[in-house]
C-alpha atoms as a PDB file:
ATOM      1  CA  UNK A   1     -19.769  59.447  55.557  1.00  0.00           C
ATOM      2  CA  UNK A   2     -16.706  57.550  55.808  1.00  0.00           C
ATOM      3  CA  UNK A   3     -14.511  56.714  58.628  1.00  0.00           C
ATOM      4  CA  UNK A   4     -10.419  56.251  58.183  1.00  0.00           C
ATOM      5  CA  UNK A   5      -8.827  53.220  59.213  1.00  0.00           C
ATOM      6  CA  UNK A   6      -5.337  53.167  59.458  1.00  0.00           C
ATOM      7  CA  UNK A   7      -4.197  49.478  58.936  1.00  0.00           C
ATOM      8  CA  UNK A   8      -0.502  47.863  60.251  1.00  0.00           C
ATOM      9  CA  UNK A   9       0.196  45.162  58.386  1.00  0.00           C
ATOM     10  CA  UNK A  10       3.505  42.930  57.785  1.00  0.00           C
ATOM     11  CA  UNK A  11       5.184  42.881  54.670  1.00  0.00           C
ATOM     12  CA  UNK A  12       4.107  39.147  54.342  1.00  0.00           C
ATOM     13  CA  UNK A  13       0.883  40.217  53.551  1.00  0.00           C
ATOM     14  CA  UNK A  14       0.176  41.831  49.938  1.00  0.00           C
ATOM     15  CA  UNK A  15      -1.301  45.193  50.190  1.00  0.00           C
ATOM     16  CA  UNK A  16      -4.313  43.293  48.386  1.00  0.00           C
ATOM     17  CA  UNK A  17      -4.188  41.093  51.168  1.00  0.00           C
ATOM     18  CA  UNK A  18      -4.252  43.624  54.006  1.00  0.00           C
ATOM     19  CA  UNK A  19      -7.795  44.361  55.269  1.00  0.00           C
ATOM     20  CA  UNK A  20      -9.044  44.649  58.929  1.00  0.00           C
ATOM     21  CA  UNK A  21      -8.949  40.726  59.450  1.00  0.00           C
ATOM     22  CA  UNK A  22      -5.503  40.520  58.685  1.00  0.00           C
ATOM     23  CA  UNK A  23      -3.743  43.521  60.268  1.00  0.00           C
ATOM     24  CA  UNK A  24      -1.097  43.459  63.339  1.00  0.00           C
ATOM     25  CA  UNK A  25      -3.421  46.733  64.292  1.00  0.00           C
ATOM     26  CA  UNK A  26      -6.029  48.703  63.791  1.00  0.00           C
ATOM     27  CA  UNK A  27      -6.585  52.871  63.955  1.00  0.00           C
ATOM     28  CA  UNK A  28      -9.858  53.982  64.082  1.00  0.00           C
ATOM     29  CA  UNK A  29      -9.482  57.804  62.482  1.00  0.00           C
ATOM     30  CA  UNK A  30     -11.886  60.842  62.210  1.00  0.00           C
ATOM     31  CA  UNK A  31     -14.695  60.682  60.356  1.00  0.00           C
ATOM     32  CA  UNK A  32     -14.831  62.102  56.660  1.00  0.00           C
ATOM     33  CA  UNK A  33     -17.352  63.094  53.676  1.00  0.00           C
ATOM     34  CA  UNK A  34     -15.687  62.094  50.522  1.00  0.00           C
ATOM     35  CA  UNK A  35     -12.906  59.135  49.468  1.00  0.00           C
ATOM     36  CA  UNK A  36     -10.649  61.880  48.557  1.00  0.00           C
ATOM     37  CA  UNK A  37     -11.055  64.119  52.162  1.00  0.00           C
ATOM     38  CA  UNK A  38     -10.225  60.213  53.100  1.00  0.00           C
ATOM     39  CA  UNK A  39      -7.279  59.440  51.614  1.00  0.00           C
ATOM     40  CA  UNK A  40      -5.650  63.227  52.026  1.00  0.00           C
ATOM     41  CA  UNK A  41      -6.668  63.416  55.692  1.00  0.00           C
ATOM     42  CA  UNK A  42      -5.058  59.887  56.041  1.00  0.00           C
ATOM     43  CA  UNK A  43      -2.241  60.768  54.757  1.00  0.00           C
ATOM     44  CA  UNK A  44      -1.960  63.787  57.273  1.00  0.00           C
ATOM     45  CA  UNK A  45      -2.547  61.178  59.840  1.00  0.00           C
ATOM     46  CA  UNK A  46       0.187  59.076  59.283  1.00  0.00           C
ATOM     47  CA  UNK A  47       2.822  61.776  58.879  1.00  0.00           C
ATOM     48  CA  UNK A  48       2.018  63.913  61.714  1.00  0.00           C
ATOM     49  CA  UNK A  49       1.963  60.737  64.190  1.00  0.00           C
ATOM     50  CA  UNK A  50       4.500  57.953  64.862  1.00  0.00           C
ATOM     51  CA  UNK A  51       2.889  55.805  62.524  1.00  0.00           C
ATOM     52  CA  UNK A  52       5.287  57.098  60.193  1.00  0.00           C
ATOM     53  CA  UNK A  53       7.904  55.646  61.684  1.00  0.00           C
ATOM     54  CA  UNK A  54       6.476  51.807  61.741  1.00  0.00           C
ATOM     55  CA  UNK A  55       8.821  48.393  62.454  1.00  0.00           C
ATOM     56  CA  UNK A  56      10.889  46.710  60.452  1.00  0.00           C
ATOM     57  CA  UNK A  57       8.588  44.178  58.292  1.00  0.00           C
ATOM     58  CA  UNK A  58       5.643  46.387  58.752  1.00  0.00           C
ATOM     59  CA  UNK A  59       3.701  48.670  56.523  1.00  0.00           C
ATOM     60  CA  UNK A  60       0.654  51.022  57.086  1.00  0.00           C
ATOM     61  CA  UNK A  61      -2.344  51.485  54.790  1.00  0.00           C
ATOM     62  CA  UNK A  62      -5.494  53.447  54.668  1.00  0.00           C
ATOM     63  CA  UNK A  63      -8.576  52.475  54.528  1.00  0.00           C
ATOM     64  CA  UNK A  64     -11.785  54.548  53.722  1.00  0.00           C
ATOM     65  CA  UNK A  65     -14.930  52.434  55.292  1.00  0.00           C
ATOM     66  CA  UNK A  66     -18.830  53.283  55.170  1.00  0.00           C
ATOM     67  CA  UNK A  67     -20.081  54.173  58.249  1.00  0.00           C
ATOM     68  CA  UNK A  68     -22.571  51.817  58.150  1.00  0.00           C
ATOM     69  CA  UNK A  69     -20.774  48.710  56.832  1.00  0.00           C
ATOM     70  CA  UNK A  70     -18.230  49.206  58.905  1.00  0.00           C
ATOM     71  CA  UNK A  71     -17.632  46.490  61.912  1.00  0.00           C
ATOM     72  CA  UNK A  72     -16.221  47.687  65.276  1.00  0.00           C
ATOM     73  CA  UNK A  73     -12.138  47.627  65.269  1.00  0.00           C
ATOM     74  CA  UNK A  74     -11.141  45.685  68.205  1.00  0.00           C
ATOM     75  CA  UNK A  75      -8.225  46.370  70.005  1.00  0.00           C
ATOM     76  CA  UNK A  76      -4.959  44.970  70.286  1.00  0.00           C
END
C-alpha cells in the first residue's frame, strides 16, 4: 500500500530537492495500491481542491510513500 502526500514547496527548492523535510506543508492523502492509482488519484486531488490554486513562489508535488516507511506528517 501506498499513501499520497501532497507536498507545498517554494520555487527555491528544486523539485529534486522537495521531500517532506523541506516542504512549507504537508497533505496526508488516501491510501492507494499501486504508484500509478498514486499518481492519477493525486492528480485528482490537487485539481478538485484549492491546492490548485497555490501562492505565488509555491509549487505542489506528489508523493507516493510506503506505508510502512513512511514517518508521521506533522502539522503546520
Amino acid at each position: 500500500m501506498l499513501q499520497i502526500m501532497i507536498l507545498v514547496c517554494s520555487v527555491n527548492v528544486s523539485p529534486v530537492d522537495c521531500q517532506m523535510e523541506t516542504a512549507l506543508d504537508v497533505i496526508s492523502g488516501p491510501q492507494t495500491a499501486s504508484a500509478i492509482s498514486c499518481g492519477m488519484q493525486g492528480q485528482a486531488l490537487i485539481a478538485s481542491t484549492s491546492f490548485a490554486r497555490q501562492r505565488p513562489g509555491e509549487y505542489v508535488k506528489i508523493k507516493c510513500t510506503h506505508l510502512k516507511g513512511m514517518k508521521t506528517a506533522q502539522k503546520i
